[in-house]
N, C-alpha and C. Protein backbone atom coordinates (compact mmCIF):
# COMPACT_ATOMS: atom_id res chain seq x y z
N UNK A 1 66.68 6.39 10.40
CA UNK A 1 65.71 5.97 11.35
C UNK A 1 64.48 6.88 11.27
N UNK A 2 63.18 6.20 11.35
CA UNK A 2 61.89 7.01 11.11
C UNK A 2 61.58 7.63 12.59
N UNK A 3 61.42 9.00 12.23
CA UNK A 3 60.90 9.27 13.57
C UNK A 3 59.31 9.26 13.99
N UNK A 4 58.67 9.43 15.11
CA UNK A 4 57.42 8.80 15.58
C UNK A 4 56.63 10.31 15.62
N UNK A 5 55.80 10.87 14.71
CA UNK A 5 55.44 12.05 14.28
C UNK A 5 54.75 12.16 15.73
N UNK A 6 55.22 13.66 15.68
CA UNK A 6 54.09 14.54 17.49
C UNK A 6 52.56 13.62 17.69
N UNK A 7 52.22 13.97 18.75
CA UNK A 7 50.97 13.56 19.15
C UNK A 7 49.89 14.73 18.22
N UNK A 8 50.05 15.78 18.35
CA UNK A 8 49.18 16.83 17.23
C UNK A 8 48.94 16.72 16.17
N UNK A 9 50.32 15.70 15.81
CA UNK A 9 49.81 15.31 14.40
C UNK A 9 49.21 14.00 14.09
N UNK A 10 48.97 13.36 14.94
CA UNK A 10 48.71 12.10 15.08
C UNK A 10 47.21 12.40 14.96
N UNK A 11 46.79 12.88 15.93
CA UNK A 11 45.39 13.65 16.75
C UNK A 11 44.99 14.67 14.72
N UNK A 12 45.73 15.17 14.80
CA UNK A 12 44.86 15.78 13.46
C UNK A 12 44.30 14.74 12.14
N UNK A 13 45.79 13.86 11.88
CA UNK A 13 44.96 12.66 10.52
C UNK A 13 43.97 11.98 10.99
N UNK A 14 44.15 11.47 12.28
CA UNK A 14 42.68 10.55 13.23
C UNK A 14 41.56 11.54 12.84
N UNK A 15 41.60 12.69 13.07
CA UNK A 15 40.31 13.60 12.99
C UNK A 15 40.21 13.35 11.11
N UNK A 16 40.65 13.70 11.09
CA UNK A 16 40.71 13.93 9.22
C UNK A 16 39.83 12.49 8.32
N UNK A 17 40.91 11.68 8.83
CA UNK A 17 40.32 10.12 8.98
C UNK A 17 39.02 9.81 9.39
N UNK A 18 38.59 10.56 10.73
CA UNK A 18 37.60 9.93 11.23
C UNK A 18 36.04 10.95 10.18
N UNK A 19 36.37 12.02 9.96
CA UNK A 19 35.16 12.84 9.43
C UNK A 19 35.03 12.47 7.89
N UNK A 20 36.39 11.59 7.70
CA UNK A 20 35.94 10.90 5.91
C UNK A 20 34.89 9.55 5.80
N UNK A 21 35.67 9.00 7.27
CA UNK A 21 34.57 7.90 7.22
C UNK A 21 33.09 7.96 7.53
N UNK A 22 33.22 9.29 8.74
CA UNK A 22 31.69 9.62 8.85
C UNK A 22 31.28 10.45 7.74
N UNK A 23 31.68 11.33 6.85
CA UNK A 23 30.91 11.47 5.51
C UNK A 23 30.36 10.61 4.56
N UNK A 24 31.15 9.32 4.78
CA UNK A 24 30.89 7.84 3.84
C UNK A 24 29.58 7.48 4.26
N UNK A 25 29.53 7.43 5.93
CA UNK A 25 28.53 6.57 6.33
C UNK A 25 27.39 7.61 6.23
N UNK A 26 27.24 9.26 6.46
CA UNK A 26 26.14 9.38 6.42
C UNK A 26 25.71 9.60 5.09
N UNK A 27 26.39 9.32 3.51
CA UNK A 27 25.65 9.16 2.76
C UNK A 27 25.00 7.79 2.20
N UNK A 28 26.09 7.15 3.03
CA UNK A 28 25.30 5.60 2.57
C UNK A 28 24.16 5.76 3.49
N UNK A 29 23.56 6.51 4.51
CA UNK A 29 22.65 6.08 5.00
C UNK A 29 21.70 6.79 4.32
N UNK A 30 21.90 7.74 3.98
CA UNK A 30 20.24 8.69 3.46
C UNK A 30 20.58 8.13 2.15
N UNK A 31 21.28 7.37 1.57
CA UNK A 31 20.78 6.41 0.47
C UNK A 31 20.07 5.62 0.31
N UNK A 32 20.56 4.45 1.88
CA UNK A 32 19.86 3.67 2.30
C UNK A 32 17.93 4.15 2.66
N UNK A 33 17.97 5.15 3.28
CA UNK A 33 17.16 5.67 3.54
C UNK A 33 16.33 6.04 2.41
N UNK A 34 16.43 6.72 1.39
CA UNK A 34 15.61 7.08 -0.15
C UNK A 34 15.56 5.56 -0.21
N UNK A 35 16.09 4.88 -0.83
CA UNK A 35 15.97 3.51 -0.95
C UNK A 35 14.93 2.64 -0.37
N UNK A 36 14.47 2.47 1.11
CA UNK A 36 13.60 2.51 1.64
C UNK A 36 12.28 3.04 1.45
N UNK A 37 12.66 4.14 2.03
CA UNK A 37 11.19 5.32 1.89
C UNK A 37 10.71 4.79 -0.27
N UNK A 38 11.31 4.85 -0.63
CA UNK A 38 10.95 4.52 -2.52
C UNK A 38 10.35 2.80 -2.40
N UNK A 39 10.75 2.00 -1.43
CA UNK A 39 10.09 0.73 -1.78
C UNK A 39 9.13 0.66 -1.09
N UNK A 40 8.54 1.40 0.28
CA UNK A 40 7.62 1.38 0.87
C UNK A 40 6.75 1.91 0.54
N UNK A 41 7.03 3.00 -0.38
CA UNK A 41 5.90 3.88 -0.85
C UNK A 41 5.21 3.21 -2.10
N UNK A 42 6.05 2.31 -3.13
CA UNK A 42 5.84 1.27 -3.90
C UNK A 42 4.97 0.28 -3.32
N UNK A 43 5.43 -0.18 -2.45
CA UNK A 43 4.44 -1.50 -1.72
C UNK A 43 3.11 -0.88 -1.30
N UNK A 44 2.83 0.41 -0.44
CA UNK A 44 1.55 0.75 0.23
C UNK A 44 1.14 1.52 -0.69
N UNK A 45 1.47 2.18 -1.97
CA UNK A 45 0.65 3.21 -2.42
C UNK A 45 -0.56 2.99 -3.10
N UNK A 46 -1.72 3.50 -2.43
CA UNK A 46 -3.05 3.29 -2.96
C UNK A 46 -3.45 2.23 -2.29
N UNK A 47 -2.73 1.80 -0.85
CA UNK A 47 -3.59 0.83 -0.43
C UNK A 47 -4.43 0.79 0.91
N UNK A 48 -5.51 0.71 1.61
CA UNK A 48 -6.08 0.90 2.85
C UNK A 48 -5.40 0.61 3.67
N UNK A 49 -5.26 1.59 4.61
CA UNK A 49 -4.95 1.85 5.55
C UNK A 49 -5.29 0.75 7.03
N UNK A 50 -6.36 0.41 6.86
CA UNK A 50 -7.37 -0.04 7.43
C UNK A 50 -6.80 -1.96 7.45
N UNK A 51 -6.94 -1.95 5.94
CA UNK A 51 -7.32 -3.63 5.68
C UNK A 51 -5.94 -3.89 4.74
N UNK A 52 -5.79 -2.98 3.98
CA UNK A 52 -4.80 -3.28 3.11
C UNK A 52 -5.12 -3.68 1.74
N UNK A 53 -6.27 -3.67 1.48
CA UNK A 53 -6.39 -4.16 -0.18
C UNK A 53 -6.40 -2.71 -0.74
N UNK A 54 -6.12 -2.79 -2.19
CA UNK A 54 -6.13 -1.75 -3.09
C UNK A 54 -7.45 -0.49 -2.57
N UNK A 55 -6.92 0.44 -3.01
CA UNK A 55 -7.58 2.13 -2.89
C UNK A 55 -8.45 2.20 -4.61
N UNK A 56 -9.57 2.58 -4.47
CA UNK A 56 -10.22 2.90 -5.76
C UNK A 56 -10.79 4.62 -5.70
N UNK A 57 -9.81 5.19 -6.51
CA UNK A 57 -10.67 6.77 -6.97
C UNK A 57 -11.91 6.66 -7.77
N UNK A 58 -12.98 7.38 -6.76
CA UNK A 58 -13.88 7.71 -7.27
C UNK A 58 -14.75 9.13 -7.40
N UNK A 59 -15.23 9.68 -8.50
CA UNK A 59 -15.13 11.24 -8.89
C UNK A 59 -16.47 11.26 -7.56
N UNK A 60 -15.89 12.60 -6.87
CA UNK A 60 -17.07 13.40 -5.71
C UNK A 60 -17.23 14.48 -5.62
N UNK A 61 -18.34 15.40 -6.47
CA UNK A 61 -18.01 16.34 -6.57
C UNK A 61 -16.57 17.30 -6.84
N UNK A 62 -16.44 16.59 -8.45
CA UNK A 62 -15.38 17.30 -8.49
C UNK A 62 -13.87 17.10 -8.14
N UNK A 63 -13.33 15.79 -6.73
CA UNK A 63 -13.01 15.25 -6.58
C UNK A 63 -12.48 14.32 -6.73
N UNK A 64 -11.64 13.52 -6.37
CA UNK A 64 -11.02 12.32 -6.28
C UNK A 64 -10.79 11.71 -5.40
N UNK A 65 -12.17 10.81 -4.65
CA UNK A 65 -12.25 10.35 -3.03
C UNK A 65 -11.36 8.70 -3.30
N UNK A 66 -10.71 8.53 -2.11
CA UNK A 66 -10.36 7.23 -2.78
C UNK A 66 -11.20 6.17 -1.86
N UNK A 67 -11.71 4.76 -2.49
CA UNK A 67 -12.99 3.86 -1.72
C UNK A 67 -12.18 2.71 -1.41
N UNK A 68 -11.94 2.00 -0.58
CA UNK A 68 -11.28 0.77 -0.20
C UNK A 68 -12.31 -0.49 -1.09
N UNK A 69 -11.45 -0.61 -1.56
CA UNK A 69 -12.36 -1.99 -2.54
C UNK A 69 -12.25 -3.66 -1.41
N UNK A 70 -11.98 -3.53 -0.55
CA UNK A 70 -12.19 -4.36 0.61
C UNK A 70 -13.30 -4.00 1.62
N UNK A 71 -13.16 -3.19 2.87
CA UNK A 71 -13.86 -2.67 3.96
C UNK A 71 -14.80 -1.59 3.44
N UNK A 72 -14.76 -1.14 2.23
CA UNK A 72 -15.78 0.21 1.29
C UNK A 72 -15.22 1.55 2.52
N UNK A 73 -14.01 1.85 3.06
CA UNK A 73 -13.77 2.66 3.83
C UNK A 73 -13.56 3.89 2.62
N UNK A 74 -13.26 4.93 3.16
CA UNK A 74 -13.70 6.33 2.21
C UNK A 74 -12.15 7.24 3.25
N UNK A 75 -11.24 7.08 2.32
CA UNK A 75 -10.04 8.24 2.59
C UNK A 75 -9.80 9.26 2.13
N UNK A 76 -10.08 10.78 2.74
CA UNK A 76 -9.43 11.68 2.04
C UNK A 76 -8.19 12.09 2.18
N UNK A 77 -7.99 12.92 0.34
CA UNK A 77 -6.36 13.50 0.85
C UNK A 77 -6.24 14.85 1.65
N UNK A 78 -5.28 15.67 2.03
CA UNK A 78 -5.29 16.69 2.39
C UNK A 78 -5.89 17.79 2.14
N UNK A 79 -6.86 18.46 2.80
CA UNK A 79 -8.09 19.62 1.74
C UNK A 79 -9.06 18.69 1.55
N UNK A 80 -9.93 17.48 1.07
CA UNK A 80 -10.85 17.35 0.30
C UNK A 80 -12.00 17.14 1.71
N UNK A 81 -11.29 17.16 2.37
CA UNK A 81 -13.03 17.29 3.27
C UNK A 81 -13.36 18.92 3.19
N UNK A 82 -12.09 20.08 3.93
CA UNK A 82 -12.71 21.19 3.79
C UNK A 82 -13.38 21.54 2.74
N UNK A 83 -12.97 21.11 1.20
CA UNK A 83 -13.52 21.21 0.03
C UNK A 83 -15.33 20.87 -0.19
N UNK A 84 -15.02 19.80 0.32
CA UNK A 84 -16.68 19.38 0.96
C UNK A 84 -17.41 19.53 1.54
N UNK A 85 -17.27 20.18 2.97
CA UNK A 85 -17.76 20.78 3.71
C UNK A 85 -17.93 22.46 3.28
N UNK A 86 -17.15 22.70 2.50
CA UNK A 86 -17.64 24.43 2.18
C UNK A 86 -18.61 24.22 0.95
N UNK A 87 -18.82 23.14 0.58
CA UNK A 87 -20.03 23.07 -0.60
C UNK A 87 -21.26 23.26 0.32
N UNK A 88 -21.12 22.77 1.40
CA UNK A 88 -22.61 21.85 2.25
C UNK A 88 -21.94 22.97 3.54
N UNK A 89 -22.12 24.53 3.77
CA UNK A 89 -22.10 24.26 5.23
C UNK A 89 -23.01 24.07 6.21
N UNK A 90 -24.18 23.68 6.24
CA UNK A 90 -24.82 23.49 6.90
C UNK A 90 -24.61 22.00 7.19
N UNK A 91 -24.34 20.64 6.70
CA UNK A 91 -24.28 19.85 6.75
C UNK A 91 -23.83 19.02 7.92
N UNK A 92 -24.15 17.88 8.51
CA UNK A 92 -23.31 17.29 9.41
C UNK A 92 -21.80 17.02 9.00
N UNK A 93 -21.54 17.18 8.09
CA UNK A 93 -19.45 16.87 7.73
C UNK A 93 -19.33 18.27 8.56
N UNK A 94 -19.85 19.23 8.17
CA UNK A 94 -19.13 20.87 8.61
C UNK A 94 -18.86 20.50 10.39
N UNK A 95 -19.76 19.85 10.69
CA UNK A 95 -20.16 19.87 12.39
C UNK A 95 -18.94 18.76 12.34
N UNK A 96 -18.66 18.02 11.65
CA UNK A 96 -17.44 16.40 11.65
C UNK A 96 -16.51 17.59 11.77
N UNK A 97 -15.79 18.30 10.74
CA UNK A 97 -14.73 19.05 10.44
C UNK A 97 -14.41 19.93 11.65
N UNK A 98 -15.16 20.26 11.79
CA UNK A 98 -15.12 21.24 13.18
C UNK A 98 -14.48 20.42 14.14
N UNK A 99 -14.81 19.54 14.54
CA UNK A 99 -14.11 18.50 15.69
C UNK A 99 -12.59 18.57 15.29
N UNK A 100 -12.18 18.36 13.92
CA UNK A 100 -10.68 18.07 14.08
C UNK A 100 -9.69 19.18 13.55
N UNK A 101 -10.69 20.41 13.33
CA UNK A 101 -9.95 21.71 13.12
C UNK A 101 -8.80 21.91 14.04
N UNK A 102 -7.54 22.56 14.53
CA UNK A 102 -6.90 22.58 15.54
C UNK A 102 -6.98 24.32 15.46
C-alpha cells in the first residue's frame, strides 16, 4: 500500500514545481519582449516622429541632422544640438538649449 508523503514534502515539490514554471515563463517573456522591441524598432526606424514618413540624413556642419521628407521637421540625436550650439554661442539655439538644460 502507497503511503500519502508528509505535507513538507508535498509543500517542497509544489515550490520546486512552481519556480520551474516561473523560470519558463519569465524567459519566454523577455523573449517575447526582444522580439517585440526588434520589430518595432524595424517598423519606426528612421521614421518622423511627427507624421511618420521616412527620416532623411542630411550633412550639418559636420553632422548628421535627420529632415522629415514629409512635414521638413529637423530631429536631433543625443548631443547634436549642444554640438551646435557650442559652434554659435552667441546664437539664438544657445538661448533654445538653455531652456531645456536640466
Amino acid at each position: 500500500m502507497l503511503e500519502k508523503p508528509p505535507i513538507k514534502e508535498e509543500e517542497y515539490f509544489a515550490k520546486v514545481e512552481f519556480e520551474r514554471r516561473r523560470k519558463i515563463e519569465i524567459d519566454k517573456h523577455k523573449n517575447t519582449e526582444k522580439q517585440e522591441k526588434d520589430r518595432l524598432k524595424k517598423l519606426h526606424y528612421m521614421c518622423c516622429p511627427k507624421c511618420g514618413r521616412k527620416l532623411i540624413e542630411i550633412p550639418y556642419k559636420g553632422l548628421l541632422i535627420d529632415k522629415c521628407s514629409g512635414c521638413h521637421g529637423i530631429w536631433l540625436d543625443p548631443g547634436e544640438l549642444d554640438k551646435i550650439v557650442n559652434d554659435n554661442k552667441k546664437t539664438i539655439l544657445h538661448k533654445f538649449a538653455e531652456i531645456f538644460k536640466v
